[in-house]
PDB file of N, CA and C in Angstrom:
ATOM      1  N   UNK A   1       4.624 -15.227  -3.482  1.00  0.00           N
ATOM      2  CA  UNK A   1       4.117 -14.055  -4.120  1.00  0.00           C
ATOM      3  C   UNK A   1       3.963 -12.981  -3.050  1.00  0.00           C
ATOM      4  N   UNK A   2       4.162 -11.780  -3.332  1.00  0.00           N
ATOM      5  CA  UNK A   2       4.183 -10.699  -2.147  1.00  0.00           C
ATOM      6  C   UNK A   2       2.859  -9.776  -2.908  1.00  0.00           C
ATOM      7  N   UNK A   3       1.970  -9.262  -2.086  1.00  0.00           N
ATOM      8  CA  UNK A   3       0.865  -8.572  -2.716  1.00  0.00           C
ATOM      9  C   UNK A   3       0.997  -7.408  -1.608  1.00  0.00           C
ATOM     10  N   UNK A   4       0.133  -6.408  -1.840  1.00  0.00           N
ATOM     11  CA  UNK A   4      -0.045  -5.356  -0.958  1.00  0.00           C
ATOM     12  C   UNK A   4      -1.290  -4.860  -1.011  1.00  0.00           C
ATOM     13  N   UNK A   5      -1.904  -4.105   0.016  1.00  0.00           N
ATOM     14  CA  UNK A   5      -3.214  -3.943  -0.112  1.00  0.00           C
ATOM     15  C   UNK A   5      -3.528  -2.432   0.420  1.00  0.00           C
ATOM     16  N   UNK A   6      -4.234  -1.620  -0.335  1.00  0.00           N
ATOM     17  CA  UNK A   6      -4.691  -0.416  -0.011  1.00  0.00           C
ATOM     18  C   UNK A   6      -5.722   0.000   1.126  1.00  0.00           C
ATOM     19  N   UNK A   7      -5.701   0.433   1.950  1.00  0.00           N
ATOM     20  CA  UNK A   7      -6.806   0.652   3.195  1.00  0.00           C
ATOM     21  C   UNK A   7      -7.246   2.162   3.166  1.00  0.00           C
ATOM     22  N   UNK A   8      -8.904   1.957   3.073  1.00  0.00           N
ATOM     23  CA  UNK A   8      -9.235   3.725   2.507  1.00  0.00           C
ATOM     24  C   UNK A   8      -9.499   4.188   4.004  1.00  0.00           C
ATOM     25  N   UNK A   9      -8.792   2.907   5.282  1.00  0.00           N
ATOM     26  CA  UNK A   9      -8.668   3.617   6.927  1.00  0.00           C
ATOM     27  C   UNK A   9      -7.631   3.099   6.926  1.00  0.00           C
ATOM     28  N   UNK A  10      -7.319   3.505   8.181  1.00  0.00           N
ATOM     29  CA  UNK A  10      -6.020   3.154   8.490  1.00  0.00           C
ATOM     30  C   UNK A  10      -6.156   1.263   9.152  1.00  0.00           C
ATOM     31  N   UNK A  11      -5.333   0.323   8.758  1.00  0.00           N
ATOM     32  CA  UNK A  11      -4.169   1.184   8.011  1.00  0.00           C
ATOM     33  C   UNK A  11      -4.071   1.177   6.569  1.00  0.00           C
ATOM     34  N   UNK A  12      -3.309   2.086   6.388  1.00  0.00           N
ATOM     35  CA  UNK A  12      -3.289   2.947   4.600  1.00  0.00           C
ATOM     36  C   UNK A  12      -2.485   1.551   4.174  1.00  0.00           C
ATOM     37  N   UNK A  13      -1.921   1.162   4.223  1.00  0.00           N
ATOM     38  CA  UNK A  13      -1.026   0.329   3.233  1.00  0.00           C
ATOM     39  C   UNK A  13      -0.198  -0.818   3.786  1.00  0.00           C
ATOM     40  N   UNK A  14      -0.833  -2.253   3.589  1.00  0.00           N
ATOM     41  CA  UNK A  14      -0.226  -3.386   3.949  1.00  0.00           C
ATOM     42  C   UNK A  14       0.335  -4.417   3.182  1.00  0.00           C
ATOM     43  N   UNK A  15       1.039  -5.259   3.587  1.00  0.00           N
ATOM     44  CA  UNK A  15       1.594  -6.045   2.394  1.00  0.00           C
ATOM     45  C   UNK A  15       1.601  -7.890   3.313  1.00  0.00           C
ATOM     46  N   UNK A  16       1.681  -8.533   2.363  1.00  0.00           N
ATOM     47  CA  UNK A  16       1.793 -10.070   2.952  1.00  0.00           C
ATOM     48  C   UNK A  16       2.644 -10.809   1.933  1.00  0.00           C
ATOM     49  N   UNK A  17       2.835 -11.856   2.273  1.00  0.00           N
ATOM     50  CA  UNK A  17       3.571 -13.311   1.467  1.00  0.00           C
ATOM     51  C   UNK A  17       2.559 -14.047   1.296  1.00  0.00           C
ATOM     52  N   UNK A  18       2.236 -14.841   0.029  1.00  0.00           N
ATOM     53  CA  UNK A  18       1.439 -16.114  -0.041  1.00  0.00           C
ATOM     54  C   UNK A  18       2.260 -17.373  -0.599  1.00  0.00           C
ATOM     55  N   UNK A  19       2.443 -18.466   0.042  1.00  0.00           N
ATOM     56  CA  UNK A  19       3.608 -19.087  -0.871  1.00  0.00           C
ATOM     57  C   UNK A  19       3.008 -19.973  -1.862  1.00  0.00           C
ATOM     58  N   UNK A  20       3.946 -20.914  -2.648  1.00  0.00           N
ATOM     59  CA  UNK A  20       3.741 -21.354  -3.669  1.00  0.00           C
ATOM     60  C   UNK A  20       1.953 -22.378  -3.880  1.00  0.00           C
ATOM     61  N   UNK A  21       1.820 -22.955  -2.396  1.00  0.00           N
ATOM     62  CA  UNK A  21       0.555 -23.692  -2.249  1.00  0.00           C
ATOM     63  C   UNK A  21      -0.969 -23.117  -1.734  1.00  0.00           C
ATOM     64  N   UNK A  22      -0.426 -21.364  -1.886  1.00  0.00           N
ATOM     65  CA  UNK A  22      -1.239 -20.621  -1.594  1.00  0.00           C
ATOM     66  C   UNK A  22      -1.686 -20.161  -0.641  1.00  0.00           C
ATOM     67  N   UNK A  23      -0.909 -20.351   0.580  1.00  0.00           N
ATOM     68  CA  UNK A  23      -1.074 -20.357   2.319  1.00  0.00           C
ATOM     69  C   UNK A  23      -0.374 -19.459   2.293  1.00  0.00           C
ATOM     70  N   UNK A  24      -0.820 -18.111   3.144  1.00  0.00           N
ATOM     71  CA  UNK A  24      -0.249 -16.898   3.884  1.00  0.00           C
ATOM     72  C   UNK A  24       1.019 -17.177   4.680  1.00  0.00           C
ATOM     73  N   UNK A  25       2.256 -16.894   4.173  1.00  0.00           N
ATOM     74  CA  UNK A  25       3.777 -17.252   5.028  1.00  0.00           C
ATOM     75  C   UNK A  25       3.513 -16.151   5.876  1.00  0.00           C
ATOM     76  N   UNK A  26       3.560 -14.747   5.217  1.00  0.00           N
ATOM     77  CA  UNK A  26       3.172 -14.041   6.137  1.00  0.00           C
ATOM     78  C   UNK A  26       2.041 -13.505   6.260  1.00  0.00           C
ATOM     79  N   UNK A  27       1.588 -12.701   7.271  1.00  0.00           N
ATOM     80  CA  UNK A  27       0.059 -12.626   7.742  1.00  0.00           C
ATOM     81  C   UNK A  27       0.153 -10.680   7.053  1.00  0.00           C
ATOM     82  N   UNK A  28      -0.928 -10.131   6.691  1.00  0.00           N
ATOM     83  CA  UNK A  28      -1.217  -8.724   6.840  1.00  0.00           C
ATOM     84  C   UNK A  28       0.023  -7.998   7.473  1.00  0.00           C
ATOM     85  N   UNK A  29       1.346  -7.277   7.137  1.00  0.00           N
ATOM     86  CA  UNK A  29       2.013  -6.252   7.847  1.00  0.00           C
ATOM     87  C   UNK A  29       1.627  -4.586   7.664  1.00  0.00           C
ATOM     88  N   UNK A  30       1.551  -4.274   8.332  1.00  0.00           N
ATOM     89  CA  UNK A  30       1.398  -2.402   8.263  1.00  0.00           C
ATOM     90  C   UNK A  30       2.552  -1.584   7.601  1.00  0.00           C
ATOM     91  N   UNK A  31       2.783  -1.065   7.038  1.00  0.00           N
ATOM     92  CA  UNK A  31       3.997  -0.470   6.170  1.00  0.00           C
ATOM     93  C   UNK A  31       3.743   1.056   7.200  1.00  0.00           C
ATOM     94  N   UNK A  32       5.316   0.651   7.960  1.00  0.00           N
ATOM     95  CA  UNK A  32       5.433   2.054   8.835  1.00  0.00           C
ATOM     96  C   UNK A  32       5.586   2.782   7.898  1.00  0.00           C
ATOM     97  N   UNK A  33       5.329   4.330   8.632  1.00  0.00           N
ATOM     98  CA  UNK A  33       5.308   5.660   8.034  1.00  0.00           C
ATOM     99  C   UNK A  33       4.405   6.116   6.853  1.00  0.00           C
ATOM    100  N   UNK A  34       3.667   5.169   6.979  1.00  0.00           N
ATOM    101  CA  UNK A  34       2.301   6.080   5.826  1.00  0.00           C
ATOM    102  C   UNK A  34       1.247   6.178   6.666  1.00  0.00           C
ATOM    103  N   UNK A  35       1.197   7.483   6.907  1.00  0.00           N
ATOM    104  CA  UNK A  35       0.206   8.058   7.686  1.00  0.00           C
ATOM    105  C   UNK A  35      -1.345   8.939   7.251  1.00  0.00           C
ATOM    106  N   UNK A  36      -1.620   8.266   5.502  1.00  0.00           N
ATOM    107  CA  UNK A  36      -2.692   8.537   5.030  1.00  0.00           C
ATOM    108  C   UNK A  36      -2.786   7.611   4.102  1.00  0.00           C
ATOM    109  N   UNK A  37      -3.771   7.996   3.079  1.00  0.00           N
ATOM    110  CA  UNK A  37      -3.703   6.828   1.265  1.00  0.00           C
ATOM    111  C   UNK A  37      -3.106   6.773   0.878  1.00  0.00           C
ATOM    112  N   UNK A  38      -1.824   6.580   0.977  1.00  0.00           N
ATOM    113  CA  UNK A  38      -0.918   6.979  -0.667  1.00  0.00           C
ATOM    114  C   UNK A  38      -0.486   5.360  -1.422  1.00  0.00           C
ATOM    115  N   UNK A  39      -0.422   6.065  -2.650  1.00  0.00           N
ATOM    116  CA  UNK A  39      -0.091   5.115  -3.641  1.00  0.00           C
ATOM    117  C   UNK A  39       0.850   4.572  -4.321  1.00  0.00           C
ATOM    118  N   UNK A  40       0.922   3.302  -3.940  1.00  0.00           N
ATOM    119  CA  UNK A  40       2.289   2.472  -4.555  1.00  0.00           C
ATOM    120  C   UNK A  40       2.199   2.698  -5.705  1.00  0.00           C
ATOM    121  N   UNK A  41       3.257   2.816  -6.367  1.00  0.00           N
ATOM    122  CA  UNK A  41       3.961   3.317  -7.784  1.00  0.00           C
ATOM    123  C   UNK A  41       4.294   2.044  -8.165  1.00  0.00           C
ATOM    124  N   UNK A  42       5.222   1.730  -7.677  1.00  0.00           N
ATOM    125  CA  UNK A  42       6.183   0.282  -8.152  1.00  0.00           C
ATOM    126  C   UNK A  42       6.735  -0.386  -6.718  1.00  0.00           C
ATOM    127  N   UNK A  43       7.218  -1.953  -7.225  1.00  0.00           N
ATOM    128  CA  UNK A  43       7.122  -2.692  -5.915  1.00  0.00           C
ATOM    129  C   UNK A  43       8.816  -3.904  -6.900  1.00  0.00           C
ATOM    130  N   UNK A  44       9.148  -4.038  -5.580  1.00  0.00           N
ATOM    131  CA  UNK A  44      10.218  -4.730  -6.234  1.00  0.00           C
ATOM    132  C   UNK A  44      10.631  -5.685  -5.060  1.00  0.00           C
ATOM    133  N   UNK A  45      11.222  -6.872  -5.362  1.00  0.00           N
ATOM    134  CA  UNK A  45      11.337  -7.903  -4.351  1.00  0.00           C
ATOM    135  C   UNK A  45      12.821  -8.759  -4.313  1.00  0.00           C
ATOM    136  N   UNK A  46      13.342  -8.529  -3.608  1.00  0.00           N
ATOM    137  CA  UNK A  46      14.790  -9.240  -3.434  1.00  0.00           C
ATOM    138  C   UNK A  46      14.650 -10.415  -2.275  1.00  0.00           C
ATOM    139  N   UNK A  47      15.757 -11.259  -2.194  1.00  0.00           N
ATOM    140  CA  UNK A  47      15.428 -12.273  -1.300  1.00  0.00           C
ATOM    141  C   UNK A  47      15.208 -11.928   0.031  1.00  0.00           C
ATOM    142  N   UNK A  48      15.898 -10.588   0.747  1.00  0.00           N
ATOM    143  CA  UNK A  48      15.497  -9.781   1.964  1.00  0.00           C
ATOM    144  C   UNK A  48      14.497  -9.500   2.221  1.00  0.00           C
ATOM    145  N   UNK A  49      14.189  -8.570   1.266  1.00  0.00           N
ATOM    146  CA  UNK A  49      13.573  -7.160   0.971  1.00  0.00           C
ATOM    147  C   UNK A  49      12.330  -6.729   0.024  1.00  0.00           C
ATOM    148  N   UNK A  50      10.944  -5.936   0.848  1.00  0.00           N
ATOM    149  CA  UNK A  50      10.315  -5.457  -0.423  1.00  0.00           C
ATOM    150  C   UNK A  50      10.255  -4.609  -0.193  1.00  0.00           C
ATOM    151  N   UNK A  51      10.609  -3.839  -1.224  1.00  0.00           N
ATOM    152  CA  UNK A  51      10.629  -2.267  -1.469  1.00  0.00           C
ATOM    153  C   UNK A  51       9.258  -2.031  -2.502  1.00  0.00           C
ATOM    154  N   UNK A  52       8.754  -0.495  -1.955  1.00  0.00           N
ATOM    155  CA  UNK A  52       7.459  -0.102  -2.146  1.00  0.00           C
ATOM    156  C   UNK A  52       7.897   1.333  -2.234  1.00  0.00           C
ATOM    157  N   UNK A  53       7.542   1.448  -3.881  1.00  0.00           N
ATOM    158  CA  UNK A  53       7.839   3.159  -3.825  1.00  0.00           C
ATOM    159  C   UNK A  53       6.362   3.461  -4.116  1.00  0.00           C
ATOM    160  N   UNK A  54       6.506   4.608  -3.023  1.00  0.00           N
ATOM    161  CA  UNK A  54       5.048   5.134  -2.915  1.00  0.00           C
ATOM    162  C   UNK A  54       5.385   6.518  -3.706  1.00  0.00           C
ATOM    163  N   UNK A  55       4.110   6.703  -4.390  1.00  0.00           N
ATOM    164  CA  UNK A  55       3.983   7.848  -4.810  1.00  0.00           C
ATOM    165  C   UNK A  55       3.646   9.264  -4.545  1.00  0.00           C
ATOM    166  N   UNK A  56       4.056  10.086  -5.449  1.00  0.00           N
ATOM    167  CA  UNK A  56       3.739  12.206  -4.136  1.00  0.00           C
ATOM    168  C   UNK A  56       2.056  12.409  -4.756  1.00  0.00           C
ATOM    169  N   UNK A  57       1.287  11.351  -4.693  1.00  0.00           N
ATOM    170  CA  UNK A  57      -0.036  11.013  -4.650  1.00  0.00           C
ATOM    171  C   UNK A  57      -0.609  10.272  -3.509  1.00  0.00           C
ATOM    172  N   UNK A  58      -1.944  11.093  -3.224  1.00  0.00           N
ATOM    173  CA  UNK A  58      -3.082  10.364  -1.910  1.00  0.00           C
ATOM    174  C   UNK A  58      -4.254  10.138  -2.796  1.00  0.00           C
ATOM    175  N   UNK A  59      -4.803   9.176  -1.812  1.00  0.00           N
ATOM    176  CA  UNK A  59      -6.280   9.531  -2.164  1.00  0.00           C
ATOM    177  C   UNK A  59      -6.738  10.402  -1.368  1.00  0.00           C
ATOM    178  N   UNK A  60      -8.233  10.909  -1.642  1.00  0.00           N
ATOM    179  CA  UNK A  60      -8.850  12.040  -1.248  1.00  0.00           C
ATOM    180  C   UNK A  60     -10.255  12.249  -0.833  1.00  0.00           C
ATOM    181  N   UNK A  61     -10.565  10.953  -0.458  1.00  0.00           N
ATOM    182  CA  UNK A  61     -12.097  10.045  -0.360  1.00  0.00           C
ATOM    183  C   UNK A  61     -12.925  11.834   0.332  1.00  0.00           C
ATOM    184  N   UNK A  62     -12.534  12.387   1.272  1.00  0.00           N
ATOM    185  CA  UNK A  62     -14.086  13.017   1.856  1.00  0.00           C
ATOM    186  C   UNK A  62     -13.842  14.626   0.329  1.00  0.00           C
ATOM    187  N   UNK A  63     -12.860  14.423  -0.044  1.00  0.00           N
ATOM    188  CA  UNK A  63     -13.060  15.835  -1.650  1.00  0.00           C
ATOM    189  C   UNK A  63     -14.311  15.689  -2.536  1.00  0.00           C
ATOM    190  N   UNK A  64     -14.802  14.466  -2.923  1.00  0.00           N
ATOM    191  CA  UNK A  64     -15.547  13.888  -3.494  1.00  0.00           C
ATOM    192  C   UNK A  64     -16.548  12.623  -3.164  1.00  0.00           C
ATOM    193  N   UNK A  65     -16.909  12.655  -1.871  1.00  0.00           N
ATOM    194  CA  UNK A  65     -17.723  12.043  -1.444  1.00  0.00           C
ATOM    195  C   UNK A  65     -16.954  10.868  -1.106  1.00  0.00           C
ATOM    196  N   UNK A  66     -17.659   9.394  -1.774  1.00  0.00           N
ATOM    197  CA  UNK A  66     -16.745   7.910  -1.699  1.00  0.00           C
ATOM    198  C   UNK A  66     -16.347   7.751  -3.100  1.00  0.00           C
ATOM    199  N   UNK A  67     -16.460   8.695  -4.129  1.00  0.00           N
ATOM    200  CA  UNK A  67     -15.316   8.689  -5.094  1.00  0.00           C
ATOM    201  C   UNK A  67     -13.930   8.778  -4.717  1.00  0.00           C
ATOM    202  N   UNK A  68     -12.879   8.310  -5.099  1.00  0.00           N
ATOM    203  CA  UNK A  68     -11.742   8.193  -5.626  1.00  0.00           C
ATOM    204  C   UNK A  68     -11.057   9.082  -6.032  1.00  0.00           C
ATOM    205  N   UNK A  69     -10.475  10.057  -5.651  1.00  0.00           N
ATOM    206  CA  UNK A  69      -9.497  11.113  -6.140  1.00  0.00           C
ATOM    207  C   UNK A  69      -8.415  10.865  -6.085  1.00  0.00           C
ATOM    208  N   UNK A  70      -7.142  11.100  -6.691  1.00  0.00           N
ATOM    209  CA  UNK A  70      -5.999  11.121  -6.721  1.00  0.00           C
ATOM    210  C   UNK A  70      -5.384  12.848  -6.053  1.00  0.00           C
ATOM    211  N   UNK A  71      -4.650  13.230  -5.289  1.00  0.00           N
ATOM    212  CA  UNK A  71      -4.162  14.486  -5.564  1.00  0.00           C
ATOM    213  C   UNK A  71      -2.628  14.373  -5.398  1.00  0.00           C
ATOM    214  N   UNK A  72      -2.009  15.283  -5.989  1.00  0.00           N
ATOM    215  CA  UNK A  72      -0.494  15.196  -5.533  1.00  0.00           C
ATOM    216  C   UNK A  72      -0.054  16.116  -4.080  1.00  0.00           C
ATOM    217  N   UNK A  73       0.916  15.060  -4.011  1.00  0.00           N
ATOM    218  CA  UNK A  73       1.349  15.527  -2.251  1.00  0.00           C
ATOM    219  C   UNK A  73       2.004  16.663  -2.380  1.00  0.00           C
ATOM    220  N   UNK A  74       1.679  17.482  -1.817  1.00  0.00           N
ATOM    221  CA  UNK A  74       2.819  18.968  -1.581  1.00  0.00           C
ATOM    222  C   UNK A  74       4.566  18.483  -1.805  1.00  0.00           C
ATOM    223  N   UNK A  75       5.385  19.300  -2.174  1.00  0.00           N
ATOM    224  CA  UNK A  75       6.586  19.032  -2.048  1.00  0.00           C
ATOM    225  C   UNK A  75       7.455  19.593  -0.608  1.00  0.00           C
TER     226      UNK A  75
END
């Protein structure tokens, strides 16, 4: 199973393997090039490869205190 995990510090966005008996194959990785919150959209998994489309959305934690904002990313 491949999961991913949101970090409201850095780092913003990690992903791991857990295999079938529930033991971490792989450990916590850092997903280069996200250099704030942003949010996975959709996630897709080939025998290589996981692809993580992130979305033209951040979070926005100090806009609203430790609420949760969404905003869209500039184009």
């Amino acid at each position: 199973m491949a999961v991913f995990c949101y970090g409201l510090e850095p780092p913003w966005l990690t992903w791991s393997i857990i295999g079938p008996d529930g033991t971490v194959r792989r450990s916590p990785t850092v997903v280069a090039g996200v250099d704030e919150p942003m949010m996975v959209h959709d996630m897709a998994l080939t025998s290589r490869f996981l692809v993580l489309a992130l979305a033209p959305a951040s979070f926005d934690l100090p806009a609203h205190g430790q609420r949760v904002r969404l905003v869209r990313a500039p184009r």
